[in-house]
PDB file of N, CA and C in Angstrom:
ATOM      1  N   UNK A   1      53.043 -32.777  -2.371  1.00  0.00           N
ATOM      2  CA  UNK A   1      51.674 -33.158  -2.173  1.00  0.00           C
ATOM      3  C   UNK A   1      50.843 -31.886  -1.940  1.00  0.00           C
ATOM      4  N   UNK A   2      49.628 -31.742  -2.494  1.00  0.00           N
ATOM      5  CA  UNK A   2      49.000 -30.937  -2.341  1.00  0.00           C
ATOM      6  C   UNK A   2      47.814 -31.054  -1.689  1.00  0.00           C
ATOM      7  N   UNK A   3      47.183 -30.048  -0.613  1.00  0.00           N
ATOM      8  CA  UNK A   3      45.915 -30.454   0.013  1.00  0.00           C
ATOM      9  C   UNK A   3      45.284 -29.576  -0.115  1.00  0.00           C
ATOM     10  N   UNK A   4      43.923 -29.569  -0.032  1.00  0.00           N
ATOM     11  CA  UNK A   4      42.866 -28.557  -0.394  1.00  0.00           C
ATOM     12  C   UNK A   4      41.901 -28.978   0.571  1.00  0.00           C
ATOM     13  N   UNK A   5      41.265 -27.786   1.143  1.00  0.00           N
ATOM     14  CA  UNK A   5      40.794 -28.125   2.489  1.00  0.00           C
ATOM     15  C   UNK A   5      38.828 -27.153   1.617  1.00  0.00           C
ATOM     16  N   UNK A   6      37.935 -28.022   2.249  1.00  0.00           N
ATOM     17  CA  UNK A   6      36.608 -27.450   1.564  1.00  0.00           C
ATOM     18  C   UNK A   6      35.860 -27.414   2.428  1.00  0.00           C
ATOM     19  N   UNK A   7      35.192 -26.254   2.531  1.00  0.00           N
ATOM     20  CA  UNK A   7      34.094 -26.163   3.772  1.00  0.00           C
ATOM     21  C   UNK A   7      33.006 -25.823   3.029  1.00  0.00           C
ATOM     22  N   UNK A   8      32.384 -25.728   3.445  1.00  0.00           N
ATOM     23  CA  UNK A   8      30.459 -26.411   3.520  1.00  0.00           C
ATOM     24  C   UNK A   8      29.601 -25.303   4.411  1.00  0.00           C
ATOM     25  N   UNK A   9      28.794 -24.623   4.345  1.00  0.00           N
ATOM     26  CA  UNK A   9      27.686 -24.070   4.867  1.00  0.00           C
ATOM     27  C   UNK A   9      26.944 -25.546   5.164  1.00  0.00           C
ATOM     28  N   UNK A  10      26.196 -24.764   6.215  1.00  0.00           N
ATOM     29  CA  UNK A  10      24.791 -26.156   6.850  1.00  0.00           C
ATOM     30  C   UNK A  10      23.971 -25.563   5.874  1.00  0.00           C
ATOM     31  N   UNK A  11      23.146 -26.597   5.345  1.00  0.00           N
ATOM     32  CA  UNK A  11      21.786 -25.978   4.425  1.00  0.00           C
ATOM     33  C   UNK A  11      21.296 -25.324   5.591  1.00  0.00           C
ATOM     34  N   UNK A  12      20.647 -24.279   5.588  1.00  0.00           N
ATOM     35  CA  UNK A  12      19.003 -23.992   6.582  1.00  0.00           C
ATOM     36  C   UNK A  12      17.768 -24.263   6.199  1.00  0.00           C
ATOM     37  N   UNK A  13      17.744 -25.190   6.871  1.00  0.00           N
ATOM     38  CA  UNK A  13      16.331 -25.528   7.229  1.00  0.00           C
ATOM     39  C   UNK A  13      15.002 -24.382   6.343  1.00  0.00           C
ATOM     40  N   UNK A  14      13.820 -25.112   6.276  1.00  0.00           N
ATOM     41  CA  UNK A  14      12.873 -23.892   5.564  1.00  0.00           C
ATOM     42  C   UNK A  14      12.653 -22.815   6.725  1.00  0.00           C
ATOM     43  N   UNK A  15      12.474 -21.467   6.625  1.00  0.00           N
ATOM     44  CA  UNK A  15      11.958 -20.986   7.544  1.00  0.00           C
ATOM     45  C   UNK A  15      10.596 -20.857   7.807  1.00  0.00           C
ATOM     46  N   UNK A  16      10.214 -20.598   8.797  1.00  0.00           N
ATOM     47  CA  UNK A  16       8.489 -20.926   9.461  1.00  0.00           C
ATOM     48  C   UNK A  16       7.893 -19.467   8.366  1.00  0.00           C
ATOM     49  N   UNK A  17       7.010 -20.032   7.945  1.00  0.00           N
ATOM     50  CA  UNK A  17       6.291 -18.353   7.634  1.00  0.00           C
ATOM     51  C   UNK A  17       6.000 -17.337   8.405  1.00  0.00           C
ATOM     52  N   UNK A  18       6.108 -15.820   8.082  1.00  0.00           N
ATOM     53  CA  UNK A  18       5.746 -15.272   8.837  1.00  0.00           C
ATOM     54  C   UNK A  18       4.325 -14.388   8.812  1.00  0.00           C
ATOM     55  N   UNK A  19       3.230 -13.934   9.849  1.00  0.00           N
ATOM     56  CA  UNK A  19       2.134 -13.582   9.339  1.00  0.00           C
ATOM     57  C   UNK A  19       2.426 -12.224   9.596  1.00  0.00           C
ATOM     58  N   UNK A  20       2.402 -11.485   8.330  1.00  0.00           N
ATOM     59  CA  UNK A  20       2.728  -9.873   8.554  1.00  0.00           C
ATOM     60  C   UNK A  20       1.078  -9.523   8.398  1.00  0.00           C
ATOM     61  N   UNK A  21       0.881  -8.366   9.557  1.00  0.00           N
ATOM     62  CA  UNK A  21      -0.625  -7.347  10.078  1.00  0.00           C
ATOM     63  C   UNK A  21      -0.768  -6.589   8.678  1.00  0.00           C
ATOM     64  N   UNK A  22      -1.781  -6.238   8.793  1.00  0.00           N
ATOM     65  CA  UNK A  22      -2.159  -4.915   7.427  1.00  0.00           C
ATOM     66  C   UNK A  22      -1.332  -4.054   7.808  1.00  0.00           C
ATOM     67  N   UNK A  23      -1.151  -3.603   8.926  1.00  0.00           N
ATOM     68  CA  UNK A  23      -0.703  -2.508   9.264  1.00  0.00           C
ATOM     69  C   UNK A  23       0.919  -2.240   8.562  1.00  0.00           C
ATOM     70  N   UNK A  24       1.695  -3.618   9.044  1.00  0.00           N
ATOM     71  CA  UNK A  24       3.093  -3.240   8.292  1.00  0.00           C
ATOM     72  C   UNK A  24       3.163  -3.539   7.149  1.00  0.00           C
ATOM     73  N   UNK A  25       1.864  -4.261   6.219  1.00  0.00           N
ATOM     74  CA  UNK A  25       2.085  -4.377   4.771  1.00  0.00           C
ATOM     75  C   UNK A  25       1.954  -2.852   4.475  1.00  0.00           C
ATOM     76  N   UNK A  26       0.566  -2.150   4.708  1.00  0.00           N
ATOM     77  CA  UNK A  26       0.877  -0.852   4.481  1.00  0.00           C
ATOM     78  C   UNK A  26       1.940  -0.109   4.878  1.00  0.00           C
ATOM     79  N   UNK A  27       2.626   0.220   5.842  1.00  0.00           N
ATOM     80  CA  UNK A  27       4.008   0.655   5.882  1.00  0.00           C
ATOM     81  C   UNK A  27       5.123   0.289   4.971  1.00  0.00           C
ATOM     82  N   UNK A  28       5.051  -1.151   4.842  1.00  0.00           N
ATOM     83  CA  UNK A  28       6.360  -1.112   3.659  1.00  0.00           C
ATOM     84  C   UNK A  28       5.817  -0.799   1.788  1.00  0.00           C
ATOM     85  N   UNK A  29       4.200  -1.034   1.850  1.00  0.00           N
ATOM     86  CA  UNK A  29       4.126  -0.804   0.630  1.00  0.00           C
ATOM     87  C   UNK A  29       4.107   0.455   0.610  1.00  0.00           C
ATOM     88  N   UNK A  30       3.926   1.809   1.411  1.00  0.00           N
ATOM     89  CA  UNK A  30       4.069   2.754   1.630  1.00  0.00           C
ATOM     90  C   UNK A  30       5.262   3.764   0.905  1.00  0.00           C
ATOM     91  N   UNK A  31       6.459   2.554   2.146  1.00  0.00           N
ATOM     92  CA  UNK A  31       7.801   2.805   1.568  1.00  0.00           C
ATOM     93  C   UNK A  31       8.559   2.636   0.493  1.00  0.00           C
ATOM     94  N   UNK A  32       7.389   1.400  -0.645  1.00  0.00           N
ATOM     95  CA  UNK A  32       8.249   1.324  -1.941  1.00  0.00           C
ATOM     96  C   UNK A  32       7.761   2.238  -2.897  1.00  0.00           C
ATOM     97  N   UNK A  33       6.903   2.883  -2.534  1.00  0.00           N
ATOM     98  CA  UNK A  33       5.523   3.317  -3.415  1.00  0.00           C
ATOM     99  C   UNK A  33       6.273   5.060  -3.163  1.00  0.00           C
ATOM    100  N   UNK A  34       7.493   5.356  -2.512  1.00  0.00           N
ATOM    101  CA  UNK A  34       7.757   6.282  -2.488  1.00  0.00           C
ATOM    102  C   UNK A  34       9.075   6.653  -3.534  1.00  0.00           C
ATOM    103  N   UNK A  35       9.256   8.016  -4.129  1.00  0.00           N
ATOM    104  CA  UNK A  35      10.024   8.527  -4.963  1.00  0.00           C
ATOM    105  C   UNK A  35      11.506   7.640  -5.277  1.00  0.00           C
ATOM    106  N   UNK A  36      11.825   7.288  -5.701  1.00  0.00           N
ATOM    107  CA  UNK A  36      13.544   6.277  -5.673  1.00  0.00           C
ATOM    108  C   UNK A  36      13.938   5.357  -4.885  1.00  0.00           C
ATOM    109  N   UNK A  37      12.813   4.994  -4.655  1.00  0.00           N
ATOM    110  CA  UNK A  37      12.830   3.620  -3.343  1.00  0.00           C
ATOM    111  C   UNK A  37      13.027   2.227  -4.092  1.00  0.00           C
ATOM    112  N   UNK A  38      14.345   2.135  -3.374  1.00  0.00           N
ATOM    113  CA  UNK A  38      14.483   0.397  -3.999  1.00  0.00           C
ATOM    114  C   UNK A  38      13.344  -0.736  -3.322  1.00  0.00           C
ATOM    115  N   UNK A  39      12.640  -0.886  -3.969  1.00  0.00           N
ATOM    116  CA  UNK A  39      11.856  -2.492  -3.650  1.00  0.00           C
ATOM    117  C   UNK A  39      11.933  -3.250  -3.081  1.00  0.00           C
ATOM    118  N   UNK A  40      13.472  -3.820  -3.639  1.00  0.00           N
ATOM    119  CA  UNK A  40      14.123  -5.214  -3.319  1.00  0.00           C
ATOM    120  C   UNK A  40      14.801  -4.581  -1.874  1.00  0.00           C
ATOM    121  N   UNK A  41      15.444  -3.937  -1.894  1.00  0.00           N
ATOM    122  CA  UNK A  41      16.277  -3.029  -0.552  1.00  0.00           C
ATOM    123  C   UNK A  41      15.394  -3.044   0.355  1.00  0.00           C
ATOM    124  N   UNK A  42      14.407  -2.647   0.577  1.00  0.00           N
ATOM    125  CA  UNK A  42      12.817  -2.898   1.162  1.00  0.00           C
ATOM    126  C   UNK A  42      13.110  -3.834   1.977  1.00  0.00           C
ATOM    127  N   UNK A  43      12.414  -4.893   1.171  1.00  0.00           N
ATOM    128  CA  UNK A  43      11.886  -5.886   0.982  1.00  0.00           C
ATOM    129  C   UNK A  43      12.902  -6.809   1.828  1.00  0.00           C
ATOM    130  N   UNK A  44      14.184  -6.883   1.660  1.00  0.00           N
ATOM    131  CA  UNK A  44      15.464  -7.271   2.052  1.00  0.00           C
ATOM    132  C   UNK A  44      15.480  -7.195   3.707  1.00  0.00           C
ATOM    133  N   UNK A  45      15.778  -6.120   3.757  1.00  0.00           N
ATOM    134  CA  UNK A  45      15.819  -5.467   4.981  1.00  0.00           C
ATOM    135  C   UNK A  45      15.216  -5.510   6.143  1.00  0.00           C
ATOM    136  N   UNK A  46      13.572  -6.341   5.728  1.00  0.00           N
ATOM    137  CA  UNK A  46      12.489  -6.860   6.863  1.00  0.00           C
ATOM    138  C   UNK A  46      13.133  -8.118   6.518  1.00  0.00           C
ATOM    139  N   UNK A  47      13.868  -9.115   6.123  1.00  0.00           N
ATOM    140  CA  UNK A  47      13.844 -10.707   5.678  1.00  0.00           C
ATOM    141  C   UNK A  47      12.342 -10.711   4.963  1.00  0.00           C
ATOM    142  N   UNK A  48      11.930 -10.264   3.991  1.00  0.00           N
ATOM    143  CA  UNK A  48      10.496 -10.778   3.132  1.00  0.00           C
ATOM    144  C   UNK A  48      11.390 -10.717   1.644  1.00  0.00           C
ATOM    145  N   UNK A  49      11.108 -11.554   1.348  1.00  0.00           N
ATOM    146  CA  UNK A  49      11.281 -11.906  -0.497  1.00  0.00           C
ATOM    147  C   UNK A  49      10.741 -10.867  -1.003  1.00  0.00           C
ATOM    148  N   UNK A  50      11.481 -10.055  -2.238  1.00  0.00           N
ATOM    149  CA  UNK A  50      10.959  -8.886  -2.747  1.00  0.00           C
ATOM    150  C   UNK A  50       9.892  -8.861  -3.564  1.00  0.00           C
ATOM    151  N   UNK A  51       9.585 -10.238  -4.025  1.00  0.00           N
ATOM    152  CA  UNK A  51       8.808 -10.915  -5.264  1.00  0.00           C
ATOM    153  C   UNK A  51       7.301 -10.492  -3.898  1.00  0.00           C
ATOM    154  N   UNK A  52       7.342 -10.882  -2.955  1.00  0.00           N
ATOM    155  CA  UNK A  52       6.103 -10.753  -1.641  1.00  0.00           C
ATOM    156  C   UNK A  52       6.026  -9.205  -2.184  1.00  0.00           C
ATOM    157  N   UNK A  53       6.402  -8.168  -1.680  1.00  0.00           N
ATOM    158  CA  UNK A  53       6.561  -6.856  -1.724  1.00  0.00           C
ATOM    159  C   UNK A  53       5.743  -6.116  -2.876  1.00  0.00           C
ATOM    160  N   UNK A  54       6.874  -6.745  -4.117  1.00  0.00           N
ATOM    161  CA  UNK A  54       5.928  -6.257  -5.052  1.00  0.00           C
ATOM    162  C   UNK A  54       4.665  -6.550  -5.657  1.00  0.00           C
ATOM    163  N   UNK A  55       4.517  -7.605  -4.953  1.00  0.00           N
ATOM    164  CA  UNK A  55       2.810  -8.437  -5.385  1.00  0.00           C
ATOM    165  C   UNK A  55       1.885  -7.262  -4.114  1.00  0.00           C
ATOM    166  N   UNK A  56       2.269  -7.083  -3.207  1.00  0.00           N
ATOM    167  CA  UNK A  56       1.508  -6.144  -2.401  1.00  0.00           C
ATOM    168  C   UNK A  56       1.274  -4.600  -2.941  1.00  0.00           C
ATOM    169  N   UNK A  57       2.824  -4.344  -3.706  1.00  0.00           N
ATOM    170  CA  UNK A  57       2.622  -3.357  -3.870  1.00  0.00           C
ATOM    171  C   UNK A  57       1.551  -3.083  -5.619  1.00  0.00           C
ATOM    172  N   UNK A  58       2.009  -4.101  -6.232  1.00  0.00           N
ATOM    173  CA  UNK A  58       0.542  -4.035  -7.629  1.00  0.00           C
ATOM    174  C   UNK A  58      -0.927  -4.103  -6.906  1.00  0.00           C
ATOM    175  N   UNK A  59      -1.120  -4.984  -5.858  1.00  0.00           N
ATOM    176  CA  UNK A  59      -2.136  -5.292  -5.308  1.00  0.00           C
ATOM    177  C   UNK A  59      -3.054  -3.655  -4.867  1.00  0.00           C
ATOM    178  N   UNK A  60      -1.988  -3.080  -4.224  1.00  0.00           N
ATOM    179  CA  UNK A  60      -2.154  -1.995  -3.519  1.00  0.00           C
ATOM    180  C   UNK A  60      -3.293  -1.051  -4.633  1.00  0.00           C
ATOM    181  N   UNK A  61      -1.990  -1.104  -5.861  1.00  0.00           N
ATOM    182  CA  UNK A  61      -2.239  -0.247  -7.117  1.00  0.00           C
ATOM    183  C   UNK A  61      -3.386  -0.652  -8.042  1.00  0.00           C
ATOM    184  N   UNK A  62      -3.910  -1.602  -7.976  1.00  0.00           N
ATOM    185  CA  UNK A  62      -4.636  -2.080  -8.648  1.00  0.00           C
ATOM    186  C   UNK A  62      -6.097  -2.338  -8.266  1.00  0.00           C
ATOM    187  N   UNK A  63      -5.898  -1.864  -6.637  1.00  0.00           N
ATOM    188  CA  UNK A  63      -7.122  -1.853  -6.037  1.00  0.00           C
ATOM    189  C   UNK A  63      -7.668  -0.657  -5.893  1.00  0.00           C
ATOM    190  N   UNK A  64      -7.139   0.418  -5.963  1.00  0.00           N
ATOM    191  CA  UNK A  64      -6.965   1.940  -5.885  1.00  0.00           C
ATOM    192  C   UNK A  64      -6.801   2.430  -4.420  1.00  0.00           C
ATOM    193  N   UNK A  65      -6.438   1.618  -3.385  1.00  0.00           N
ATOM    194  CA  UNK A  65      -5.980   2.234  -2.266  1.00  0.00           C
ATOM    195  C   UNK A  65      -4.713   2.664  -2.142  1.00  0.00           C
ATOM    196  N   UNK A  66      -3.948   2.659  -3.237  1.00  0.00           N
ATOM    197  CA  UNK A  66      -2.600   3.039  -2.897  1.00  0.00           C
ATOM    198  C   UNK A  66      -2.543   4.006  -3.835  1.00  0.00           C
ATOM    199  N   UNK A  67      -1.708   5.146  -4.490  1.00  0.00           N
ATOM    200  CA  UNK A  67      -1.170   6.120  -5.534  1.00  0.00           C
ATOM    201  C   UNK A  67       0.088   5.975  -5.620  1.00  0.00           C
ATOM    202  N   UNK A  68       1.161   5.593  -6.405  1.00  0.00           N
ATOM    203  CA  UNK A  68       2.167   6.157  -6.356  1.00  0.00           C
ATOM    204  C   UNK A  68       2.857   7.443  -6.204  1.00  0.00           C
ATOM    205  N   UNK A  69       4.094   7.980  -5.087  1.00  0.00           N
ATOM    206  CA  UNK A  69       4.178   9.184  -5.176  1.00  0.00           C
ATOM    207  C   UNK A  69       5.404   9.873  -6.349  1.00  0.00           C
ATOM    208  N   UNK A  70       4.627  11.252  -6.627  1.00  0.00           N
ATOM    209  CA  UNK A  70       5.833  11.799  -7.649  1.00  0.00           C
ATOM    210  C   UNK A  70       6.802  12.621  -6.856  1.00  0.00           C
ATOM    211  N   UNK A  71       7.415  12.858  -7.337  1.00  0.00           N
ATOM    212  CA  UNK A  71       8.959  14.101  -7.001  1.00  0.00           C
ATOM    213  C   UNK A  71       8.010  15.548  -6.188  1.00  0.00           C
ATOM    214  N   UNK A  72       7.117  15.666  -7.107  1.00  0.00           N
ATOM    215  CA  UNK A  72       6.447  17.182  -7.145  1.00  0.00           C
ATOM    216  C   UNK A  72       5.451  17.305  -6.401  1.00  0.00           C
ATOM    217  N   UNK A  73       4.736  16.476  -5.291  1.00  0.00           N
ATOM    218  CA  UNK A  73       3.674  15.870  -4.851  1.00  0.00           C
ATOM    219  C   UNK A  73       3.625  16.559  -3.418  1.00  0.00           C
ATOM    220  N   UNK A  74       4.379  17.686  -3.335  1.00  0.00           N
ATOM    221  CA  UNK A  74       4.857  18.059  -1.783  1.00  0.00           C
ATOM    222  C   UNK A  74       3.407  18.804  -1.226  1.00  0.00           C
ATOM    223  N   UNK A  75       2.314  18.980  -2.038  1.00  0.00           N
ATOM    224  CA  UNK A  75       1.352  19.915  -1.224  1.00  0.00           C
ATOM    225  C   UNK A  75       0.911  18.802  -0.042  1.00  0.00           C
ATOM    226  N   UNK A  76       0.048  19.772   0.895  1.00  0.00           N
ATOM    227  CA  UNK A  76      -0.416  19.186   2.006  1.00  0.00           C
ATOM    228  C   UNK A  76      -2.054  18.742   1.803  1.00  0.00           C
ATOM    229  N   UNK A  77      -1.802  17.231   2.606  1.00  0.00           N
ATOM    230  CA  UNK A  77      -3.061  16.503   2.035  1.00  0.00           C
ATOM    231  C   UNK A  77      -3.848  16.823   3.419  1.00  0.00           C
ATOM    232  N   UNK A  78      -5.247  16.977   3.301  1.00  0.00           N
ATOM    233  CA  UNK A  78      -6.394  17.059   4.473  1.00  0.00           C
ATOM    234  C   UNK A  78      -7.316  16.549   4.784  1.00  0.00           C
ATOM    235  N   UNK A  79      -7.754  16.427   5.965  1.00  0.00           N
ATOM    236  CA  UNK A  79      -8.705  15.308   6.338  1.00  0.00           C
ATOM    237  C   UNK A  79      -9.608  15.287   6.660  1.00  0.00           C
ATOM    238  N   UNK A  80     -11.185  15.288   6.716  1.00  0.00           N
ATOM    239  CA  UNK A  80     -11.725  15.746   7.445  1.00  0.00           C
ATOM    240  C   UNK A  80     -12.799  14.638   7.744  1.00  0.00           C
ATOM    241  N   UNK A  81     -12.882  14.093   9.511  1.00  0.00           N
ATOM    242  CA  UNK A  81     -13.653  13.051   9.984  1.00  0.00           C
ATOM    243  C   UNK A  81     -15.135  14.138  10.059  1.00  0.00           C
ATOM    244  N   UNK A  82     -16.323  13.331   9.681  1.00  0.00           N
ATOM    245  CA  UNK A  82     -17.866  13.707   9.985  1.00  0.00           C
ATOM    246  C   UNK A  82     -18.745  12.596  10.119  1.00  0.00           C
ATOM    247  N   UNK A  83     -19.630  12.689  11.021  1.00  0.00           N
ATOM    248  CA  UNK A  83     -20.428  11.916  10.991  1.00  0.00           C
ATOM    249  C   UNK A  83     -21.559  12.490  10.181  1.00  0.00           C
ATOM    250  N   UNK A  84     -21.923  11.717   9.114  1.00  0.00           N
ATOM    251  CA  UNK A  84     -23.223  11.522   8.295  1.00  0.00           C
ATOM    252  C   UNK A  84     -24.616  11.743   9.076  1.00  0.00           C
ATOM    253  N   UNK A  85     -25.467  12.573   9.386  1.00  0.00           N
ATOM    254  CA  UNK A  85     -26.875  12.050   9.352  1.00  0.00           C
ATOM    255  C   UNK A  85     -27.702  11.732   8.457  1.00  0.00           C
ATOM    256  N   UNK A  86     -28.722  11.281   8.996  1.00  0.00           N
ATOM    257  CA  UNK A  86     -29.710  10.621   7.613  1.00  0.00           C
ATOM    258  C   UNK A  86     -30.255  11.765   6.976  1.00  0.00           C
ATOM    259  N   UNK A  87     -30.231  11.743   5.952  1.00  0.00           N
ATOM    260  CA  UNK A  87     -30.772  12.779   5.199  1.00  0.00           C
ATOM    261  C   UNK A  87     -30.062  14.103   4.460  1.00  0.00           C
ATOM    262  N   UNK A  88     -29.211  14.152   5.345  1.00  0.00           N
ATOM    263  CA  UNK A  88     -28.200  14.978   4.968  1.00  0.00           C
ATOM    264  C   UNK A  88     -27.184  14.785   3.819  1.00  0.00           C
ATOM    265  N   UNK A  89     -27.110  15.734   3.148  1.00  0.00           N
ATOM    266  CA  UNK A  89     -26.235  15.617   1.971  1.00  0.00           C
ATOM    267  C   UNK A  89     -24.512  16.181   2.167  1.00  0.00           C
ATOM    268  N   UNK A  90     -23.680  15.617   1.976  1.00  0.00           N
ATOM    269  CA  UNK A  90     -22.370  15.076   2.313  1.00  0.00           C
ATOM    270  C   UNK A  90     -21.621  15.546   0.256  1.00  0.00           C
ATOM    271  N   UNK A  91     -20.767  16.468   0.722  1.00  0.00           N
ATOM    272  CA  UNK A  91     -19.696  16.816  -0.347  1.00  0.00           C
ATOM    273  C   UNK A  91     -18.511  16.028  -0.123  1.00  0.00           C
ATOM    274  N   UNK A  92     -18.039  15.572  -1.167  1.00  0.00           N
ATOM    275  CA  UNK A  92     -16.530  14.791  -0.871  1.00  0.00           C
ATOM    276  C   UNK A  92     -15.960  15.492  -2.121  1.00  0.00           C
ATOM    277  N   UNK A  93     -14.417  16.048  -1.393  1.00  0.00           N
ATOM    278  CA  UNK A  93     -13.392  16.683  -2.734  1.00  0.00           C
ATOM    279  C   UNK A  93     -12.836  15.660  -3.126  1.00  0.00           C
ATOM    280  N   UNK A  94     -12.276  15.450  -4.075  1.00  0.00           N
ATOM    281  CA  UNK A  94     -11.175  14.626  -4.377  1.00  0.00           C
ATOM    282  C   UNK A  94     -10.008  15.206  -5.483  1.00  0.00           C
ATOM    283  N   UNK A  95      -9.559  15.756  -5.333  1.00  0.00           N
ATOM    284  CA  UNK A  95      -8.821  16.884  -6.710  1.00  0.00           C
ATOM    285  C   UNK A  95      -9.818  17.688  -6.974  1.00  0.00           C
ATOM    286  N   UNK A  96     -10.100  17.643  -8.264  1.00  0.00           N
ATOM    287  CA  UNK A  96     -11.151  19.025  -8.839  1.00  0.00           C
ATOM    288  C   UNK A  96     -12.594  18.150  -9.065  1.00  0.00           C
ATOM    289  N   UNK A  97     -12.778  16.986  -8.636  1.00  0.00           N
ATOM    290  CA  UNK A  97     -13.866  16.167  -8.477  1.00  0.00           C
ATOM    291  C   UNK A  97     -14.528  16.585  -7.049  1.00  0.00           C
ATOM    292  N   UNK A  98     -16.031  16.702  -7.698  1.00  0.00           N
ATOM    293  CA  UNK A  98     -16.936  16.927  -5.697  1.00  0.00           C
ATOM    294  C   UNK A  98     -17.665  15.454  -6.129  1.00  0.00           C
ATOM    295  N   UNK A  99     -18.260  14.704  -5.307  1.00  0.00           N
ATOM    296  CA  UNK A  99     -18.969  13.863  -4.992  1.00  0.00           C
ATOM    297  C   UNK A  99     -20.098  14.415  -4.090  1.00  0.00           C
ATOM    298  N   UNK A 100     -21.328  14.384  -4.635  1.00  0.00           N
ATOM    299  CA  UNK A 100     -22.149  14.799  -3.518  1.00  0.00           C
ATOM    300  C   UNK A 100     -22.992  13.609  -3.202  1.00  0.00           C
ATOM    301  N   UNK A 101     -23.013  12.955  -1.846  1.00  0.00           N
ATOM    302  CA  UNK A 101     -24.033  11.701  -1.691  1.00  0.00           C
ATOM    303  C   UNK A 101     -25.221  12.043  -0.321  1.00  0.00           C
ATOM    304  N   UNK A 102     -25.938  11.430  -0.067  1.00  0.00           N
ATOM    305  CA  UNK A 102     -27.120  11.501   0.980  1.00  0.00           C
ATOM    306  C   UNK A 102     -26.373  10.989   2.246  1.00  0.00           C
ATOM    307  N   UNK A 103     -26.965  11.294   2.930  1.00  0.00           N
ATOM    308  CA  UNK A 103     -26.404  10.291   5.003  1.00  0.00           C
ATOM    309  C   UNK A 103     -26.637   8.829   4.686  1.00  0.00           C
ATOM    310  N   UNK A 104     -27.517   8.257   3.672  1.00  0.00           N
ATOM    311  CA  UNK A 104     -28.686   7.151   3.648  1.00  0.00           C
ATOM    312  C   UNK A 104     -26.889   6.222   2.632  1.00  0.00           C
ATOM    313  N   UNK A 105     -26.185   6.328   2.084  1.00  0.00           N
ATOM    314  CA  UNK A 105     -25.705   5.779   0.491  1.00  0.00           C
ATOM    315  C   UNK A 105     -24.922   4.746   1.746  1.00  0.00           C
ATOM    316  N   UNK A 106     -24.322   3.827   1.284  1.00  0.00           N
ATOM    317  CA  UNK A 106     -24.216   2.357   1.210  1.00  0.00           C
ATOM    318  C   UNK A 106     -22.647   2.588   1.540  1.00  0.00           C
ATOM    319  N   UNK A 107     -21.909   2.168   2.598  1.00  0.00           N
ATOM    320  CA  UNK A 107     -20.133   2.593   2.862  1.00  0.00           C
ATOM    321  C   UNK A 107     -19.865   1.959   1.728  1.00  0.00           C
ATOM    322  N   UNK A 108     -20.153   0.235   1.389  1.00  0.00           N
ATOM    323  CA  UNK A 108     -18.766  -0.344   0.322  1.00  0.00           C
ATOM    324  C   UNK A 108     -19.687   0.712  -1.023  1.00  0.00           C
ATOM    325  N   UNK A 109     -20.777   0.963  -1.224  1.00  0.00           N
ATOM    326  CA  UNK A 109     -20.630   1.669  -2.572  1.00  0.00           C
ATOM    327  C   UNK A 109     -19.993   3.057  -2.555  1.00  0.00           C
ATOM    328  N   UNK A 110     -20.106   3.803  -1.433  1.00  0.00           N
ATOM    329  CA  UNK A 110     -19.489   4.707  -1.848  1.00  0.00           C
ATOM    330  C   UNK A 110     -17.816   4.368  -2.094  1.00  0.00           C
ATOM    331  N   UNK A 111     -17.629   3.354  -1.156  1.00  0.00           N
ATOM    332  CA  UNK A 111     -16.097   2.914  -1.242  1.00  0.00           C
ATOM    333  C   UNK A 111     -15.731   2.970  -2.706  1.00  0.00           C
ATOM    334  N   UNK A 112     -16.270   2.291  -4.130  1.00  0.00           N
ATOM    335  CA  UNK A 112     -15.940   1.786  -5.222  1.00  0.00           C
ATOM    336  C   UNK A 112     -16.391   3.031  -5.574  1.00  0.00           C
ATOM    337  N   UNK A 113     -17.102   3.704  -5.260  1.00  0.00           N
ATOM    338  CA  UNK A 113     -17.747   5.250  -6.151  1.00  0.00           C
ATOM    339  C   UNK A 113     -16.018   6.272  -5.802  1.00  0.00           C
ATOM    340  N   UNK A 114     -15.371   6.052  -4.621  1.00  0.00           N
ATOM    341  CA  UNK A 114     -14.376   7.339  -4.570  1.00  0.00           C
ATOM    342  C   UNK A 114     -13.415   6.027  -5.052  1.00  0.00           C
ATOM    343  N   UNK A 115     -12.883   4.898  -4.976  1.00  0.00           N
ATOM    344  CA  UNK A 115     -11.906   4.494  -5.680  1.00  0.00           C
ATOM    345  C   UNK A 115     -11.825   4.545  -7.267  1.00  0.00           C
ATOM    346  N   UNK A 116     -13.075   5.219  -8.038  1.00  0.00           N
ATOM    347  CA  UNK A 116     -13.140   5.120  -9.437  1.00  0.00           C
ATOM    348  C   UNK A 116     -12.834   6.832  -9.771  1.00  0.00           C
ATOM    349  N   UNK A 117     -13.139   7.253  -8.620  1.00  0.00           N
ATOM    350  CA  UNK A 117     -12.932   8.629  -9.322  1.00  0.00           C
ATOM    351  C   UNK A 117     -11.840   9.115  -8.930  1.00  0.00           C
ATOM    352  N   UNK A 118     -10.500   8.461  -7.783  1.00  0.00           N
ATOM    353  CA  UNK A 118      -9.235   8.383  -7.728  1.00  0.00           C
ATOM    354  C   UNK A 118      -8.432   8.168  -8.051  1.00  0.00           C
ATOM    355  N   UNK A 119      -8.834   7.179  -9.245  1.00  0.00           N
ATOM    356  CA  UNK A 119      -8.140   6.496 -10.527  1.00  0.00           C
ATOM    357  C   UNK A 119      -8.395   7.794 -11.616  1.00  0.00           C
ATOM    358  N   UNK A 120      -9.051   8.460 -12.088  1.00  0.00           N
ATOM    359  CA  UNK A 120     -10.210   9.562 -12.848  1.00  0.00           C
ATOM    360  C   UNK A 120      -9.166  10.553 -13.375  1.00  0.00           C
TER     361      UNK A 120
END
């Protein structure tokens, strides 16, 4: 006589969603968006579906707040906080692009004015 014995996992239950901050979407899209970085490995590793991940990370790319990084990308990036007065005219570098605007110009336009010339 022969017996065969079969076990069973419990289904699990759905899990509750979770609400991830800007803050750690930017950190992990950060981390996929870097040189030989697995995605899915990512993605895995917090419990988030990788399919989530990479929709953040096109999102990222497609909005122009994110760049992908290259191998060769090692120079040092700089920052510099100013407050605007009115009237005053304001240089922005961006690579070999200057932007020159007034104290007076509009934050979301300049916003779409340096995300077009970051794409450029």
């Amino acid at each position: 006589m022969r017996t065969e014995v079969l076990t069973a996992e419990p289904v699990q239950s759905r899990r509750k969603p979770r609400h991830w901050s800007d803050e750690e979407k930017a950190q992990l899209v950060a981390e996929a968006l870097s040189p030989g970085a697995n995605v899915s490995a990512i993605a895995r590793s917090q419990g988030l579906d990788p399919s989530q991940l990479y929709a953040w990370r096109r999102k990222a790319l497609s909005s122009g707040m994110a760049t992908p990084l290259t191998e060769g990308s090692n120079a040092p990036v700089k920052f510099t906080r100013f407050d605007a007065k009115g009237g005053s005219m304001v240089e922005i570098v961006v690579g070999d692009i200057v932007v020159r605007v007034g104290g007076n110009v509009d934050a979301d336009h300049l916003t779409k004015i340096l995300r077009v010339v970051r794409t450029a």
